[in-house]
C-alpha atoms as a PDB file:
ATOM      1  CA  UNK A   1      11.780  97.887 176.399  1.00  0.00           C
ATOM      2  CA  UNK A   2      15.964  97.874 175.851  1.00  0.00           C
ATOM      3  CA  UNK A   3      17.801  95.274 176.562  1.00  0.00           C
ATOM      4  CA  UNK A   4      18.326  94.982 180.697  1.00  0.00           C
ATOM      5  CA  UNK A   5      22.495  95.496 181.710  1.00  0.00           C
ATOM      6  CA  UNK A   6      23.884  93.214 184.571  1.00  0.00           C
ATOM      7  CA  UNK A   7      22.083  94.341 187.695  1.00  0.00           C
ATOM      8  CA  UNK A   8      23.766  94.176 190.861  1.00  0.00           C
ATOM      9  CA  UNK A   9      22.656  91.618 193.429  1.00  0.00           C
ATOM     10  CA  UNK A  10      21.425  95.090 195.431  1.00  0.00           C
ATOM     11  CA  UNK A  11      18.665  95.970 192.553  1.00  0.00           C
ATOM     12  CA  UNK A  12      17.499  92.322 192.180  1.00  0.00           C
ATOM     13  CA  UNK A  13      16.958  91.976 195.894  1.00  0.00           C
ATOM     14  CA  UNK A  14      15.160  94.866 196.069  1.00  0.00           C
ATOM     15  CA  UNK A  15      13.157  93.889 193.055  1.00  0.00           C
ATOM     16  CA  UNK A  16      12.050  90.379 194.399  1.00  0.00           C
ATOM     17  CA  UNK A  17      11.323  91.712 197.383  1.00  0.00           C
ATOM     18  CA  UNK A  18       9.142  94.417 196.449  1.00  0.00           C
ATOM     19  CA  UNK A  19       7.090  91.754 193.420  1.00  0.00           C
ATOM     20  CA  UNK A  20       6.587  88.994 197.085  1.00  0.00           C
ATOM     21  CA  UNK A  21       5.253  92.571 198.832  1.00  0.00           C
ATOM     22  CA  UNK A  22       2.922  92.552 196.035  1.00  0.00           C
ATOM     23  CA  UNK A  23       2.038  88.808 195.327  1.00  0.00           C
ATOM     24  CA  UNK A  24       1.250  89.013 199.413  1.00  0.00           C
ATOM     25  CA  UNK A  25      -0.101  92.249 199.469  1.00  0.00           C
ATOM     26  CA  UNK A  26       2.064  92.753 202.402  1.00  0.00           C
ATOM     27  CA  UNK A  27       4.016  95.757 202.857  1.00  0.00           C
ATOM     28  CA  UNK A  28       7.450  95.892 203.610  1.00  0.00           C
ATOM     29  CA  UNK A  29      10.021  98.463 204.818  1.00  0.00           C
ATOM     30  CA  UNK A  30      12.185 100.837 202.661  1.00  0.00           C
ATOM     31  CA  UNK A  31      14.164  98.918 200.212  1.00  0.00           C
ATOM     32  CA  UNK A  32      16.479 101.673 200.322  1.00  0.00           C
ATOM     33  CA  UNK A  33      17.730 100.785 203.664  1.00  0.00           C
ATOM     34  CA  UNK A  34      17.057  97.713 203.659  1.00  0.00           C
ATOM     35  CA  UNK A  35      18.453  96.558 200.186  1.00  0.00           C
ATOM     36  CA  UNK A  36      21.060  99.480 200.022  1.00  0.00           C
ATOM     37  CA  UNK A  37      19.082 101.163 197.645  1.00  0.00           C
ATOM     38  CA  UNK A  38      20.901 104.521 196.969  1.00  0.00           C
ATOM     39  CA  UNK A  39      20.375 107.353 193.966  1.00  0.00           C
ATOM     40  CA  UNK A  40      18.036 107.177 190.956  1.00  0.00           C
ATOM     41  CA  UNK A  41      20.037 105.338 188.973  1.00  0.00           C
ATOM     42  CA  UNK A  42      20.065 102.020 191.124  1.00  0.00           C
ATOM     43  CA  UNK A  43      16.157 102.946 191.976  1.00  0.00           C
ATOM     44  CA  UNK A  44      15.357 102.785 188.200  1.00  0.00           C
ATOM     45  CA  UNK A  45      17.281  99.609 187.627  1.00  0.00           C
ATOM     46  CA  UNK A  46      15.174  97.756 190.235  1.00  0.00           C
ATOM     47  CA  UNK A  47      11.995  98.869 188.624  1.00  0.00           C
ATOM     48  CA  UNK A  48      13.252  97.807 185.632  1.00  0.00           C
ATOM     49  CA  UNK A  49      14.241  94.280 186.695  1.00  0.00           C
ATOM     50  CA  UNK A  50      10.540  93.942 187.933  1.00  0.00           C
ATOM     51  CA  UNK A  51       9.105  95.518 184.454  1.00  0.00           C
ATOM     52  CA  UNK A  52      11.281  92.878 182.450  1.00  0.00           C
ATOM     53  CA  UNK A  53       9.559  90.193 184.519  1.00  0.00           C
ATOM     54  CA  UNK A  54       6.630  91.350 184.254  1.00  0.00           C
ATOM     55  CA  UNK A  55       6.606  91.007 180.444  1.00  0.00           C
ATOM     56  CA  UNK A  56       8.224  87.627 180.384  1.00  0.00           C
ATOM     57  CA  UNK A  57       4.879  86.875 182.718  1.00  0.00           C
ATOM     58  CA  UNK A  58       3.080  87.892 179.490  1.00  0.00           C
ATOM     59  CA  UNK A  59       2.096  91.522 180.582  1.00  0.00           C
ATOM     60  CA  UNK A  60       1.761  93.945 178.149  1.00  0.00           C
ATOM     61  CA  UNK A  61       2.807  97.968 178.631  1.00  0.00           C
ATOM     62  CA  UNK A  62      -0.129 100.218 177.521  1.00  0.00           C
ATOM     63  CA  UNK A  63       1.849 103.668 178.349  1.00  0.00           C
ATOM     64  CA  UNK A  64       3.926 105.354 181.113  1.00  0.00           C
ATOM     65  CA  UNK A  65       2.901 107.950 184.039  1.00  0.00           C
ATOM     66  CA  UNK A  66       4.433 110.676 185.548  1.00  0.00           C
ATOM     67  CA  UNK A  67       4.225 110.858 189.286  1.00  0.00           C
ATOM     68  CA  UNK A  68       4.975 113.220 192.183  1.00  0.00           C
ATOM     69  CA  UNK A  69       3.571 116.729 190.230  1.00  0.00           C
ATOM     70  CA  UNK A  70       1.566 117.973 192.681  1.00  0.00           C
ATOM     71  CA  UNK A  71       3.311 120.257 194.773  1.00  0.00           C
ATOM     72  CA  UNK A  72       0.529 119.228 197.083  1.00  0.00           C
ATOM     73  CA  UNK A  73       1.405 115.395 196.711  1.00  0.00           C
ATOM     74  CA  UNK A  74       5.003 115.997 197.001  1.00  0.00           C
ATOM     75  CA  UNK A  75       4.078 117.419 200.400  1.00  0.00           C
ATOM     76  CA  UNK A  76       2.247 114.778 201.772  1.00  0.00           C
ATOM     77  CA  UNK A  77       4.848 112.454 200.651  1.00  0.00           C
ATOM     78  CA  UNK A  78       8.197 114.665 202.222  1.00  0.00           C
ATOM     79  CA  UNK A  79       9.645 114.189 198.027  1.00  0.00           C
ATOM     80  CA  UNK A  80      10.583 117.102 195.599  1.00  0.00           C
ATOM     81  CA  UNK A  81      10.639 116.059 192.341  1.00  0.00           C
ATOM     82  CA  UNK A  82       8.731 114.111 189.945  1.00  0.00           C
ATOM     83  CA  UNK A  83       9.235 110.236 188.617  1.00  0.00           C
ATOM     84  CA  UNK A  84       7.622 108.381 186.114  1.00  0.00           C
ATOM     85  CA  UNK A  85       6.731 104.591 185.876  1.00  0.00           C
ATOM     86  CA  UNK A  86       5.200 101.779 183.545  1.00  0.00           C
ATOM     87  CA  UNK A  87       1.881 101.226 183.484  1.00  0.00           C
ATOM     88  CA  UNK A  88       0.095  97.904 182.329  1.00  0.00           C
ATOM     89  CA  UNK A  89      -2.735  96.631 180.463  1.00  0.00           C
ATOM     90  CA  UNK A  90      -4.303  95.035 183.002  1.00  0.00           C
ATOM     91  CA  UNK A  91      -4.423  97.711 185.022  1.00  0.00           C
ATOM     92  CA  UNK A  92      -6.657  99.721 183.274  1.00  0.00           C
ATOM     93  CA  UNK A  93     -10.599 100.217 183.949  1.00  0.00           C
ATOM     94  CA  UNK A  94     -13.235 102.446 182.732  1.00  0.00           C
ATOM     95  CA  UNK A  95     -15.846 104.664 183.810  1.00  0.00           C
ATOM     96  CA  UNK A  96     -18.237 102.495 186.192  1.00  0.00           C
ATOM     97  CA  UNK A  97     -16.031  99.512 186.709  1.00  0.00           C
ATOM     98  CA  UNK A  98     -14.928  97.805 190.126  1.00  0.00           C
ATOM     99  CA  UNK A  99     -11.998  98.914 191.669  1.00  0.00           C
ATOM    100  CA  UNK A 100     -10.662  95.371 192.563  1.00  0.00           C
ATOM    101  CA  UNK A 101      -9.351  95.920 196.552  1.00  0.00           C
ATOM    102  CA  UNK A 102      -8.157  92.472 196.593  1.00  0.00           C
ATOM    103  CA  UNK A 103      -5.370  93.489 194.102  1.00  0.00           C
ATOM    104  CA  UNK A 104      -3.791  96.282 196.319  1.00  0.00           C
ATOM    105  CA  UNK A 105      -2.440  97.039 199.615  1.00  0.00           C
ATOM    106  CA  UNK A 106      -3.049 100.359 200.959  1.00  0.00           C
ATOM    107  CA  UNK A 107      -4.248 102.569 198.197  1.00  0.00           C
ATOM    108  CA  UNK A 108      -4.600 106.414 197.167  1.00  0.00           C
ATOM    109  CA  UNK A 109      -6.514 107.849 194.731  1.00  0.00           C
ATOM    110  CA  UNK A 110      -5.891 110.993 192.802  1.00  0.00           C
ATOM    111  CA  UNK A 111      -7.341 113.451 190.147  1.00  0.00           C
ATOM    112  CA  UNK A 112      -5.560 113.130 186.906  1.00  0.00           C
ATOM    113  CA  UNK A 113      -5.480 114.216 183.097  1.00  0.00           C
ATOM    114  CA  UNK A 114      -4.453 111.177 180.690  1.00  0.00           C
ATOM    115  CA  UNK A 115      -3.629 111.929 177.063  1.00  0.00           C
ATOM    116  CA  UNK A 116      -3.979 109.092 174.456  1.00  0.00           C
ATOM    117  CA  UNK A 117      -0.880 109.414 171.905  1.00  0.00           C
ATOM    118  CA  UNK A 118      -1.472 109.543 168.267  1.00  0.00           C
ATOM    119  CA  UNK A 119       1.868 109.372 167.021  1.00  0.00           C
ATOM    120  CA  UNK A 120       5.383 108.138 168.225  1.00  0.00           C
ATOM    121  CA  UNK A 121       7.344 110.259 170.025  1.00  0.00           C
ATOM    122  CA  UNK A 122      10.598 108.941 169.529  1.00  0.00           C
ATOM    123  CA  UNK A 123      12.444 112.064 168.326  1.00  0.00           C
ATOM    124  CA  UNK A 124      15.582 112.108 171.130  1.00  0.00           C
ATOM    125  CA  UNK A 125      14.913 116.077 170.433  1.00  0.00           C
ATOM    126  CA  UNK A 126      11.334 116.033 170.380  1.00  0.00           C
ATOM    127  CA  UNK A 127       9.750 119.532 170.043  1.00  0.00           C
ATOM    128  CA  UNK A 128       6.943 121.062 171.605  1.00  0.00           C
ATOM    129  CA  UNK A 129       5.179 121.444 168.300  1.00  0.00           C
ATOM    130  CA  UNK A 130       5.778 117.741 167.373  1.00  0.00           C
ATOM    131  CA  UNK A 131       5.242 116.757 170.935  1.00  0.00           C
ATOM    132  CA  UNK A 132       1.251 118.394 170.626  1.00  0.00           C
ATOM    133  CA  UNK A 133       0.969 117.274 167.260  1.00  0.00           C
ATOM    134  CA  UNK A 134       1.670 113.370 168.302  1.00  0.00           C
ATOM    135  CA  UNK A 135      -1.396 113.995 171.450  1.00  0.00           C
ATOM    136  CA  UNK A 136      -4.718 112.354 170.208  1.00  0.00           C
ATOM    137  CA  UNK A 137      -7.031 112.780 172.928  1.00  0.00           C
ATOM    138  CA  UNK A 138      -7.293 113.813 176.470  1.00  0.00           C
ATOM    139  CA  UNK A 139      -9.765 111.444 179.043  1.00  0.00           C
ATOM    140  CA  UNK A 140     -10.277 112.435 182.378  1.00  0.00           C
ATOM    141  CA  UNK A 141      -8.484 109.467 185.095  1.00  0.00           C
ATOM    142  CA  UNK A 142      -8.479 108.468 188.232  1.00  0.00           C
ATOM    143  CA  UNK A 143      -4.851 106.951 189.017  1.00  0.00           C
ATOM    144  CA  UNK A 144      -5.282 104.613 192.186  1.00  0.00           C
ATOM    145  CA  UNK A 145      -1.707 104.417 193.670  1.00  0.00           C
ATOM    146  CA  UNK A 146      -0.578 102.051 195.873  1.00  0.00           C
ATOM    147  CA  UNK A 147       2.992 101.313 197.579  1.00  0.00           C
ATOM    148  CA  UNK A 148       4.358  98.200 198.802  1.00  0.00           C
ATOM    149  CA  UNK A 149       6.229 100.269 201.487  1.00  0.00           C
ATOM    150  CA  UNK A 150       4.727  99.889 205.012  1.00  0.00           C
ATOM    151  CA  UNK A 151       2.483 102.934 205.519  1.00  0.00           C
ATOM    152  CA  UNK A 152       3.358 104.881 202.453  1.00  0.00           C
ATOM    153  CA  UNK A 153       6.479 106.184 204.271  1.00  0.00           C
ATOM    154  CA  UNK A 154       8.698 106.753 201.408  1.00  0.00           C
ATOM    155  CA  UNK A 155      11.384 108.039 200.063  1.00  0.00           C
ATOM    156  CA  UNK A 156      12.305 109.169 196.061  1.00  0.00           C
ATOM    157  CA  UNK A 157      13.801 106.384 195.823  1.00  0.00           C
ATOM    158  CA  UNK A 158      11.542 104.436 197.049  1.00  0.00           C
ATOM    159  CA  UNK A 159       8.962 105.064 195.172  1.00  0.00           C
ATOM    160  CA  UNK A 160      10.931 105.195 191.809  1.00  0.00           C
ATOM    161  CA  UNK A 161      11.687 101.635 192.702  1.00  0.00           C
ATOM    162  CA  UNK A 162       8.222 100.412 193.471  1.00  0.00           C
ATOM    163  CA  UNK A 163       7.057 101.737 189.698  1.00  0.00           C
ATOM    164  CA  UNK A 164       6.353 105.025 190.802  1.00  0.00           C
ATOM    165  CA  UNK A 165       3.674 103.463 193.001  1.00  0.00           C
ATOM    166  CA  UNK A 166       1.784 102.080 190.147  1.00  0.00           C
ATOM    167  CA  UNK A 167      -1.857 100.523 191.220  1.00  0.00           C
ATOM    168  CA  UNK A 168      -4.726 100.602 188.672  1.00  0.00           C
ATOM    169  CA  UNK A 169      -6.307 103.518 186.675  1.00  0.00           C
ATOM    170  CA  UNK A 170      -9.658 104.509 185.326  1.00  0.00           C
ATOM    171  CA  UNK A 171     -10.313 106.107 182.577  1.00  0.00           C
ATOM    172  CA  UNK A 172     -13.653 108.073 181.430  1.00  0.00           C
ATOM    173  CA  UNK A 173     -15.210 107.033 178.008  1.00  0.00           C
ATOM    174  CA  UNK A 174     -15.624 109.948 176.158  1.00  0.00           C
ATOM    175  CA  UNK A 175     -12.151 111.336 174.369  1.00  0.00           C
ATOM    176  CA  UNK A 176     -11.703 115.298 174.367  1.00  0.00           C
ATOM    177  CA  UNK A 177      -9.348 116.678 171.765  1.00  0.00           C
ATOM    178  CA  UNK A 178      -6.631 118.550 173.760  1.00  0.00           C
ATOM    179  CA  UNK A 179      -6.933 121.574 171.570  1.00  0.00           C
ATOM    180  CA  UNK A 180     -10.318 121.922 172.643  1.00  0.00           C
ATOM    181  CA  UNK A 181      -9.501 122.192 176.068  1.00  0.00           C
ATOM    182  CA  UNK A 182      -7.949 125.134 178.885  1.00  0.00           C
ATOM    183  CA  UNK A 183      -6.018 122.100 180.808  1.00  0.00           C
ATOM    184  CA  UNK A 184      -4.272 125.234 183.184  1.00  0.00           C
ATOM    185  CA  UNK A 185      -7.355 126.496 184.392  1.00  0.00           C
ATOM    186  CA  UNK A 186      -9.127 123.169 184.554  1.00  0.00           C
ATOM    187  CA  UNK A 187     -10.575 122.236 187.824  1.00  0.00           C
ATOM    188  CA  UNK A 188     -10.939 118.844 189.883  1.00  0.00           C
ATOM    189  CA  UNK A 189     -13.180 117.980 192.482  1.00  0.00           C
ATOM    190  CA  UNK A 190     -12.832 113.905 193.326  1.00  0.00           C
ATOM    191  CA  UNK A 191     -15.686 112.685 195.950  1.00  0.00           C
ATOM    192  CA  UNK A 192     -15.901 110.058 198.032  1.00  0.00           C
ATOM    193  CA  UNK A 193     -19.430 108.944 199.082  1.00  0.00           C
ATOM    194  CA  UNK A 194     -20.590 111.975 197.938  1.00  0.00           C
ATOM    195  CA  UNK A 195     -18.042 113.916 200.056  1.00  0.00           C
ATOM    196  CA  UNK A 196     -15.930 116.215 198.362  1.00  0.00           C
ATOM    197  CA  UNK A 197     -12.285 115.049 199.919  1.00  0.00           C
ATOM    198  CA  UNK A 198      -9.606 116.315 197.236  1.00  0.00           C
ATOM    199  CA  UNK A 199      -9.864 119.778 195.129  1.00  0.00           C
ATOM    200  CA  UNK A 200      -7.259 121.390 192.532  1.00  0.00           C
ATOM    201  CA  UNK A 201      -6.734 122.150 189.581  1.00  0.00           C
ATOM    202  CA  UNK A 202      -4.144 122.451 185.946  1.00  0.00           C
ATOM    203  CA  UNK A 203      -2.103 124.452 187.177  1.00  0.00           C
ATOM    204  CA  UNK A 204      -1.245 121.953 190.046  1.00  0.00           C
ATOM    205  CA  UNK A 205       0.485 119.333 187.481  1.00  0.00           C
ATOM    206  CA  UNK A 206       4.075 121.304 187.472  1.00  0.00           C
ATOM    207  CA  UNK A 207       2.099 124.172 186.172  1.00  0.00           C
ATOM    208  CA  UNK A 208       0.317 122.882 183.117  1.00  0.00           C
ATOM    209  CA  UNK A 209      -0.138 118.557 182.504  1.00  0.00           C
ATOM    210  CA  UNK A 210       0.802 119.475 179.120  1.00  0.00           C
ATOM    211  CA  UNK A 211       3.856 120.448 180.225  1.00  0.00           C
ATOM    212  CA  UNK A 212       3.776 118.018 182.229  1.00  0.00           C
ATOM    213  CA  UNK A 213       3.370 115.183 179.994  1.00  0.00           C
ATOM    214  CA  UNK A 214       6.088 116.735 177.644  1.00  0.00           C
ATOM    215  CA  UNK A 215       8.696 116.164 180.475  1.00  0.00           C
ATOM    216  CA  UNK A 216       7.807 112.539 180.618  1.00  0.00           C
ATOM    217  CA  UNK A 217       7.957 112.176 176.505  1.00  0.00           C
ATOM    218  CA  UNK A 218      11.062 113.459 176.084  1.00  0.00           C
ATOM    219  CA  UNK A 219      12.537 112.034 179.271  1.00  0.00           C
ATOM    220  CA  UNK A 220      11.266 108.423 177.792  1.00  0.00           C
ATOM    221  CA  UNK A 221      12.980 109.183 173.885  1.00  0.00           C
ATOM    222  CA  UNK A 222      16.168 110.366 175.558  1.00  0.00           C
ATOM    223  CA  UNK A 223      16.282 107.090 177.091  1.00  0.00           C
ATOM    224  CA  UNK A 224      15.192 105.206 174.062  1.00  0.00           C
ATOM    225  CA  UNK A 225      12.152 104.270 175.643  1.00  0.00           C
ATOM    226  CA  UNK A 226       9.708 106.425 173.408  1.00  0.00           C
ATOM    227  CA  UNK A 227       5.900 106.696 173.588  1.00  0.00           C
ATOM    228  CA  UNK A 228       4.199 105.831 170.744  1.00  0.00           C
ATOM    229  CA  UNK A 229       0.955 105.614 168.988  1.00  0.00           C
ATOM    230  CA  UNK A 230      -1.694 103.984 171.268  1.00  0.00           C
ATOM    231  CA  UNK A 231      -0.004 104.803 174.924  1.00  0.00           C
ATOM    232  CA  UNK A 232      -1.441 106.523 176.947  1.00  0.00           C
ATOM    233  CA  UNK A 233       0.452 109.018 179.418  1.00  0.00           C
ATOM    234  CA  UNK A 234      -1.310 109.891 183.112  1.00  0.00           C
ATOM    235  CA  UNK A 235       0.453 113.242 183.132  1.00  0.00           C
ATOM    236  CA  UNK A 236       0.021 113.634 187.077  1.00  0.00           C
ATOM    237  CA  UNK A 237      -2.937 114.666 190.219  1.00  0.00           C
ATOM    238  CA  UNK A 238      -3.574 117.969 189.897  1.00  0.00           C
ATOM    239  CA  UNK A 239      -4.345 117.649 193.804  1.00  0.00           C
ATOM    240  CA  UNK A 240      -4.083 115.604 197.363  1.00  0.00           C
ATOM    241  CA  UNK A 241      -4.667 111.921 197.205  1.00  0.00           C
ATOM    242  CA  UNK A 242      -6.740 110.246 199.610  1.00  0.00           C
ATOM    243  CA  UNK A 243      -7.236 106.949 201.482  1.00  0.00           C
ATOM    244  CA  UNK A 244     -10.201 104.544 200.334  1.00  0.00           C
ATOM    245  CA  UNK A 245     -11.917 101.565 201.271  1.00  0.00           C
ATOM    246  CA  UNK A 246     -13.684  98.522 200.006  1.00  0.00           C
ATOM    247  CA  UNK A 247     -17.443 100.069 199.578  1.00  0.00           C
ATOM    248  CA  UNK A 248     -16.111 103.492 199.065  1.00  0.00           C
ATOM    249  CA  UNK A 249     -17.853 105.180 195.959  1.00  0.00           C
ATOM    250  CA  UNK A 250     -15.309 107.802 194.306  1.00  0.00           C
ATOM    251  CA  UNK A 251     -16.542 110.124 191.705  1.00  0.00           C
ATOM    252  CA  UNK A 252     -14.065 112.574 189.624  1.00  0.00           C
ATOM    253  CA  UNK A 253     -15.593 115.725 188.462  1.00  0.00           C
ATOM    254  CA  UNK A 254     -12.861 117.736 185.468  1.00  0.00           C
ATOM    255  CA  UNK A 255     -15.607 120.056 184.334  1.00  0.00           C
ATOM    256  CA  UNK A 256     -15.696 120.190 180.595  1.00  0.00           C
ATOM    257  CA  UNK A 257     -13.317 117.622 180.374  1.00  0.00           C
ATOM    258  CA  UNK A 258     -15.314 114.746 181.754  1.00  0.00           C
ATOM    259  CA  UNK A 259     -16.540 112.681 184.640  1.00  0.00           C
ATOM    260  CA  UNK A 260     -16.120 109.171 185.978  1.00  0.00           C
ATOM    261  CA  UNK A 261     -17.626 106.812 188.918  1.00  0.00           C
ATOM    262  CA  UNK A 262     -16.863 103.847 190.258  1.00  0.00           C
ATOM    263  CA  UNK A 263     -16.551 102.156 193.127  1.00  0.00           C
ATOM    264  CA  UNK A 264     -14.345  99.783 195.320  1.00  0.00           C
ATOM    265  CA  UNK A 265     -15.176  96.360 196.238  1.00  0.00           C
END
């Protein structure tokens, strides 16, 4: 991470206010009305304050997303553009763990592709060709979001500030090279229970998740923030989240790409 500038005492309200909405798992109403939260600049700095703490807690980064590419999503959610946010090591589960409930408030799940980088990305002009040549592997995930704003009613801002509405994520176990795959035409089908609840597809993901993901990488050299080797990038649902509950199986179907199950306790 850089070095963190003098935030105002605006952005470091709004950033203990949304890590006690956490600790509590208690919800709590838009920091940008509440805090005086305005523009994506002073949304950014609060989840930046709360990314810096986490580390001095001894977290550890493990890669970024990108959130809000789903037409679809951006829909539900009255937003219309994407964000991106940090994602932790301790967040991450694999194919047939336990989603742990008692870590999250009210939480989504959604369809995603992840891509595992194999080289840094840290030209501030990176390239498409360098940009596919520093992509590993591609996993199938399921990205459980979850907000800290009372019944998911938020705004951009909002949600940049709350870490993109970071949760957990799963990820399947059996890497894919991404030159192996047609990620546009890819579909999704995510169950619940053995109900199909959310459909889509590649093209969903701001038209491609490789195109996706390429926004994100150069959006995170420009700001000196690079991916590198190791991280792994959620590149976006390529359809509707939905609601879950403790008991709740979910099971994520990306065709030749892979499948996952687990299920919430």
């Amino acid at each position: 991470m850089t070095q963190l500038s003098s935030p105002s005492p605006a952005v470091l309200a709004a950033a203990e206010a949304l890590r006690e909405a956490r600790a509590r798992r208690a919800p709590i109403a838009r920091v940008s009305e509440t805090h005086g939260i305005a523009g994506l600049e002073q949304a950014y700095a609060v989840a930046e304050v709360n990314t810096h703490h986490a580390l001095s807690q001894g977290r550890k980064i493990s890669g970024k997303k990108i959130g809000l590419t789903s037409k679809a999503v951006q829909q539900q959610l009255g937003v219309d553009r994407p964000d991106y946010g940090v994602l932790f090591a301790d967040m991450e589960l694999t194919d047939g763990d336990a989603i742990p409930m008692q870590r999250l408030i009210q939480p989504k799940a959604e369809g995603e592709v992840a891509f595992v980088v194999g080289r840094d990305l840290d030209d501030p002009e990176l390239t498409w060709g360098r940009f596919l040549l520093g992509l590993e592997y591609a996993l199938p995930a399921l990205e459980i979001v979850d907000s800290a704003i009372t019944d998911w009613k938020i705004t951009l801002v909002d949600t940049v500030a709350d870490n993109a509405s970071c949760g957990l994520y799963v990820l399947g176990t059996e890497p894919r090279r991404v030159s192996d795959l047609d990620l546009l035409t890819l579909g999704m089908r995510l169950s619940r229970n053995g109900e199909v609840v959310s459909v889509g597809s590649g093209a969903a993901c701001l038209g491609h998740p490789l195109k996706a993901a390429f926004w994100l990488a150069r959006t995170m050299a420009a700001l000196q923030q690079p991916l590198k080797a190791g991280d792994l990038i959620l590149s976006g649902a390529l359809g509707p989240m939905f609601t879950f509950e403790a008991g709740d199986e979910i099971a994520l179907d990306l065709g030749p790409l892979g499948r996952l199950r687990c299920q919430a306790t």
